[in-house]
N, C-alpha and C. Protein backbone atom coordinates (compact mmCIF):
# COMPACT_ATOMS: atom_id res chain seq x y z
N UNK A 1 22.72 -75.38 53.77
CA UNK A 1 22.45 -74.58 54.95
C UNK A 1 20.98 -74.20 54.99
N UNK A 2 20.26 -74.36 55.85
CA UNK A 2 18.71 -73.80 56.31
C UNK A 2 19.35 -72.61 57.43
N UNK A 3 18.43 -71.42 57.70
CA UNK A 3 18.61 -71.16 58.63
C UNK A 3 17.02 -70.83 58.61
N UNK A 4 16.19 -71.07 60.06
CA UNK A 4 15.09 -70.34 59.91
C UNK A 4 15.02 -68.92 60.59
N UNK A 5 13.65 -68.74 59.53
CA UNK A 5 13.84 -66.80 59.63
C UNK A 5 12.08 -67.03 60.37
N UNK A 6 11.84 -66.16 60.87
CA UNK A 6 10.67 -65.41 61.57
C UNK A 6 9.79 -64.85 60.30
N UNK A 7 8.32 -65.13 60.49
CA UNK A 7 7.16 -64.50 59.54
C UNK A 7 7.26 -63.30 59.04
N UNK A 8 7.42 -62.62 60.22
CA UNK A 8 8.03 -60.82 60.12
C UNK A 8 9.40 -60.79 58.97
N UNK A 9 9.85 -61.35 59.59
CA UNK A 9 11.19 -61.02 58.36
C UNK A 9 10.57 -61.30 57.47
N UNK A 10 10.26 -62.31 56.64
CA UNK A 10 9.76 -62.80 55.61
C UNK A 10 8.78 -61.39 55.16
N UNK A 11 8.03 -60.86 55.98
CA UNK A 11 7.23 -60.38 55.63
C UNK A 11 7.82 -58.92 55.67
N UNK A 12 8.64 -58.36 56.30
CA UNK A 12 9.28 -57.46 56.06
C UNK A 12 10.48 -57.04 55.12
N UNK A 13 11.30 -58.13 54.92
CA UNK A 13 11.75 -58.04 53.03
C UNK A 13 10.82 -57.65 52.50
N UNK A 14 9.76 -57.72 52.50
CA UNK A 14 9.11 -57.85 50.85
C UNK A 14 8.94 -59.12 50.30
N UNK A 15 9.65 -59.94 50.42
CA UNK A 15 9.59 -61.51 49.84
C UNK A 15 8.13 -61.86 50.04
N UNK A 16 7.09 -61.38 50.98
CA UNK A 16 5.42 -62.20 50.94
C UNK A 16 4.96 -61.37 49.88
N UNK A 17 5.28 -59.86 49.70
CA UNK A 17 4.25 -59.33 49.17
C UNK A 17 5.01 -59.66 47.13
N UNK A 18 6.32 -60.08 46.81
CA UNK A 18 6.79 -60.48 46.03
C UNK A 18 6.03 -62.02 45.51
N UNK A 19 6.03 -62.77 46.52
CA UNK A 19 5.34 -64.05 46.50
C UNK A 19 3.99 -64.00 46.08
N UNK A 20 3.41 -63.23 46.98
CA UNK A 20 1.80 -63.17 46.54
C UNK A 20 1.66 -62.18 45.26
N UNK A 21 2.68 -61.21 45.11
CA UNK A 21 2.05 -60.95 43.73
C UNK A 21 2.15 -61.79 42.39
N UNK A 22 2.70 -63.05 42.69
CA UNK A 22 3.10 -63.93 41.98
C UNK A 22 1.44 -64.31 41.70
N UNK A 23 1.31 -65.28 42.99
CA UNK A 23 0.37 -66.38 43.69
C UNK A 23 -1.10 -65.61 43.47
N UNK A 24 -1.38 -64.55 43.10
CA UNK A 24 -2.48 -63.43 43.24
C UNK A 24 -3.52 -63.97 41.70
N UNK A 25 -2.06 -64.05 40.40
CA UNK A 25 -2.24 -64.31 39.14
C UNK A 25 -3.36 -65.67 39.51
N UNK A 26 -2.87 -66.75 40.14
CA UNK A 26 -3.78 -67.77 40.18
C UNK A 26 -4.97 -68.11 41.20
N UNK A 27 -5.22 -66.78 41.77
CA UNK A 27 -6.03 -66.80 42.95
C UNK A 27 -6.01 -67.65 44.45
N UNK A 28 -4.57 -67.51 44.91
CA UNK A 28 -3.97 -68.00 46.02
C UNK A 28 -3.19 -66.68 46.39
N UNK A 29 -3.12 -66.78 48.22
CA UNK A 29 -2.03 -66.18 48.67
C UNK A 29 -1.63 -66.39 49.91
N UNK A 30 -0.67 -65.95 50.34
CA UNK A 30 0.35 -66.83 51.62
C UNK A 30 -0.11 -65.58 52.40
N UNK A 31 -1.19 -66.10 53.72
CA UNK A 31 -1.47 -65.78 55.01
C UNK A 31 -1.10 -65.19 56.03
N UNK A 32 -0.49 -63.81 56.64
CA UNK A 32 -0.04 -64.23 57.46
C UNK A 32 -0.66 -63.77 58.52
N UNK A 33 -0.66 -64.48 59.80
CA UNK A 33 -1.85 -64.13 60.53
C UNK A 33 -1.25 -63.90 62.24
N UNK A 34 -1.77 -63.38 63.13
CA UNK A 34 -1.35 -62.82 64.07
C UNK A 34 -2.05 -61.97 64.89
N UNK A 35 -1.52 -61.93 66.07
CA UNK A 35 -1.39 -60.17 66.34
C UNK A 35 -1.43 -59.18 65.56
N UNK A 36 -0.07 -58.74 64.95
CA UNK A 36 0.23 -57.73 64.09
C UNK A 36 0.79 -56.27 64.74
N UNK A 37 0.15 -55.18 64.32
CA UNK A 37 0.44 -53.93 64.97
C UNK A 37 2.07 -54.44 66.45
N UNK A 38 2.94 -54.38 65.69
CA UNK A 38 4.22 -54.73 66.24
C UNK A 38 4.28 -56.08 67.38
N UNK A 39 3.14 -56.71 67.43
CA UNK A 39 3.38 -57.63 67.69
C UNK A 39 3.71 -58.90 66.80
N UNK A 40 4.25 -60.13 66.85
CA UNK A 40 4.62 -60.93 66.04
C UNK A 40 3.35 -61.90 65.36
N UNK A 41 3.83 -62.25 63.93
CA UNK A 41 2.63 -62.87 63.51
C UNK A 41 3.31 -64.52 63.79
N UNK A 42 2.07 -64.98 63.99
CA UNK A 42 2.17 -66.55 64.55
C UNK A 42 1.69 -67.61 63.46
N UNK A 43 1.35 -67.25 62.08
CA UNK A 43 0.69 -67.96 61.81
C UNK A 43 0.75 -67.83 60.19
N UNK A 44 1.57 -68.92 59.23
CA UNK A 44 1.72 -68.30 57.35
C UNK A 44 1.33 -69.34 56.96
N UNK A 45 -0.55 -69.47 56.23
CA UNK A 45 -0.79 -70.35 55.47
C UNK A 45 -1.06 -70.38 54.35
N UNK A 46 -0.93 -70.93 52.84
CA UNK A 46 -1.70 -70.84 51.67
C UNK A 46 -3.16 -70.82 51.66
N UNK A 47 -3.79 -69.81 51.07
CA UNK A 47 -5.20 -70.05 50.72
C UNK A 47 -5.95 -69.33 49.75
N UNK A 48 -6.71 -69.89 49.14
CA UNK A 48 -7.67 -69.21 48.01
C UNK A 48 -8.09 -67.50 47.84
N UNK A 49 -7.91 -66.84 46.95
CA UNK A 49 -8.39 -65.79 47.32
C UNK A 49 -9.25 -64.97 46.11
N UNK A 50 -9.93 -63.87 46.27
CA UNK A 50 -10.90 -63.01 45.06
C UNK A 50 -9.32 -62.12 44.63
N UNK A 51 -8.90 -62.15 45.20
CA UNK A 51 -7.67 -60.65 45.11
C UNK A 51 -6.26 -61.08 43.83
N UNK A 52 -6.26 -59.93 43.57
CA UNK A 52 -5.93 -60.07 41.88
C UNK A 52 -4.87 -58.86 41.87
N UNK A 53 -3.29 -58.78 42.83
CA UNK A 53 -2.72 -57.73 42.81
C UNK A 53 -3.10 -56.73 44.13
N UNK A 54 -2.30 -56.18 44.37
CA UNK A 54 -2.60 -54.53 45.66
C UNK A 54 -2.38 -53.60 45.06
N UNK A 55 -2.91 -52.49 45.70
CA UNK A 55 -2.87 -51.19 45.50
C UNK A 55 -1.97 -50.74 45.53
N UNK A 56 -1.97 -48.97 44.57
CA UNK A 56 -0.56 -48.92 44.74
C UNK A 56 0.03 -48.27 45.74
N UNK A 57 -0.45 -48.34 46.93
CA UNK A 57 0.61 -47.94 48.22
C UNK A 57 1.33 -49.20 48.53
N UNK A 58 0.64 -50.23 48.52
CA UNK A 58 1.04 -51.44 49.00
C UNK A 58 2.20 -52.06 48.14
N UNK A 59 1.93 -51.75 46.83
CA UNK A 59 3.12 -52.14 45.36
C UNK A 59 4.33 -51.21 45.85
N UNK A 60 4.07 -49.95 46.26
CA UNK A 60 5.45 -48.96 46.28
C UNK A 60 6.15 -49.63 47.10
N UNK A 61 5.69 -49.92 48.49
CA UNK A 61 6.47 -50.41 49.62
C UNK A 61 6.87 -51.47 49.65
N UNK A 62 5.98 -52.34 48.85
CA UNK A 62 6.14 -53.90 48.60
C UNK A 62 7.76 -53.61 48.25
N UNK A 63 7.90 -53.05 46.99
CA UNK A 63 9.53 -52.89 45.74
C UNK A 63 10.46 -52.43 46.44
N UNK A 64 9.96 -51.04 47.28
CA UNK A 64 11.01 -50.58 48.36
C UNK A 64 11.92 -51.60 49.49
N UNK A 65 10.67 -52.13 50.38
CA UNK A 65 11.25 -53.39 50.62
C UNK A 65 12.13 -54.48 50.15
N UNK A 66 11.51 -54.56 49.20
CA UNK A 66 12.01 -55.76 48.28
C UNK A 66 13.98 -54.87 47.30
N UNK A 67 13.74 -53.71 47.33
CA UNK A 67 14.95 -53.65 46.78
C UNK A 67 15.72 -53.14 48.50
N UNK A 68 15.92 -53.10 49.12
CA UNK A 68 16.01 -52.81 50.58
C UNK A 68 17.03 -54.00 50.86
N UNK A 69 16.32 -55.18 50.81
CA UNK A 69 16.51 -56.63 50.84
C UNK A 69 17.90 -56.26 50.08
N UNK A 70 17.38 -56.05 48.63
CA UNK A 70 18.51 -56.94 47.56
C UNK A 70 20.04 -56.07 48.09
N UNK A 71 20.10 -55.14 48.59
CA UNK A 71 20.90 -54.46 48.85
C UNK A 71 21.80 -54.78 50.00
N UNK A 72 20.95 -54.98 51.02
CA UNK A 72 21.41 -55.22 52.37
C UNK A 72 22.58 -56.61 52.46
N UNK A 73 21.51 -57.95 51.13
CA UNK A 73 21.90 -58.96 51.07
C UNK A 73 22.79 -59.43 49.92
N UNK A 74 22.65 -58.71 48.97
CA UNK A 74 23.65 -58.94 48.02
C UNK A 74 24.75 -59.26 48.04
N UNK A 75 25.68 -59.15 48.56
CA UNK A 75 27.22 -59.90 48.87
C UNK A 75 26.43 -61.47 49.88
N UNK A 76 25.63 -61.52 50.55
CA UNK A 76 25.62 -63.05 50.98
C UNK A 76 24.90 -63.83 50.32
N UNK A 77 23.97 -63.24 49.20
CA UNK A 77 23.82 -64.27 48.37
C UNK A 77 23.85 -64.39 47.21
N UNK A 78 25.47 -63.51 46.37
CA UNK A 78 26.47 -64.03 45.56
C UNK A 78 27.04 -64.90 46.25
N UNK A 79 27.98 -64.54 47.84
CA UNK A 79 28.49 -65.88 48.20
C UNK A 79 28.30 -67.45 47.92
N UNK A 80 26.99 -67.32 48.45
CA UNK A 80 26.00 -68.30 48.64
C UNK A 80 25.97 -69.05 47.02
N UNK A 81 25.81 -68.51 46.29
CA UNK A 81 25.29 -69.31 44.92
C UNK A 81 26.70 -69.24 44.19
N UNK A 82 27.93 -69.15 44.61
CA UNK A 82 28.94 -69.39 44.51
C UNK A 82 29.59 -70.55 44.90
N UNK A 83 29.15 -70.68 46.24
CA UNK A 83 29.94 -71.71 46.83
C UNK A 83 29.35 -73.33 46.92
């Protein structure tokens, strides 16, 4: 199953700022570019970067998010890696 999801979502889990704190370690991070300020972003590319980790407002909300996610989704993806 694929389903596609929207930048925003992606980026509102937490899953970009999870990703890039990955991607940060090797001086890359996933783009996302747009409008913004509640308008939709149009635009998620890989690219090089100086940045090495965020601050910690950005880490709190990043985890909040990110455990937000695991919560919301947890029964669909035990399903999922079940079936």
């Amino acid at each position: 199953m694929i389903a596609e999801k929207s930048i925003d979502e992606f980026r509102n889990s937490g899953l970009l700022f999870l990703a890039n704190s990955l991607l940060h370690a090797f001086g890359w991070s996933l783009v996302a570019e747009g409008p913004g300020d509640g308008q939709p972003f149009t635009r998620l590319y890989p690219a090089r970067v100086k940045f090495r980790g965020f601050d910690d407002k950005t880490s709190e909300n990043g985890y909040i998010n990110i455990s937000k996610f695991m919560v919301e989704n947890a029964p669909a993806l035990l399903e999922e890696a079940q079936s």
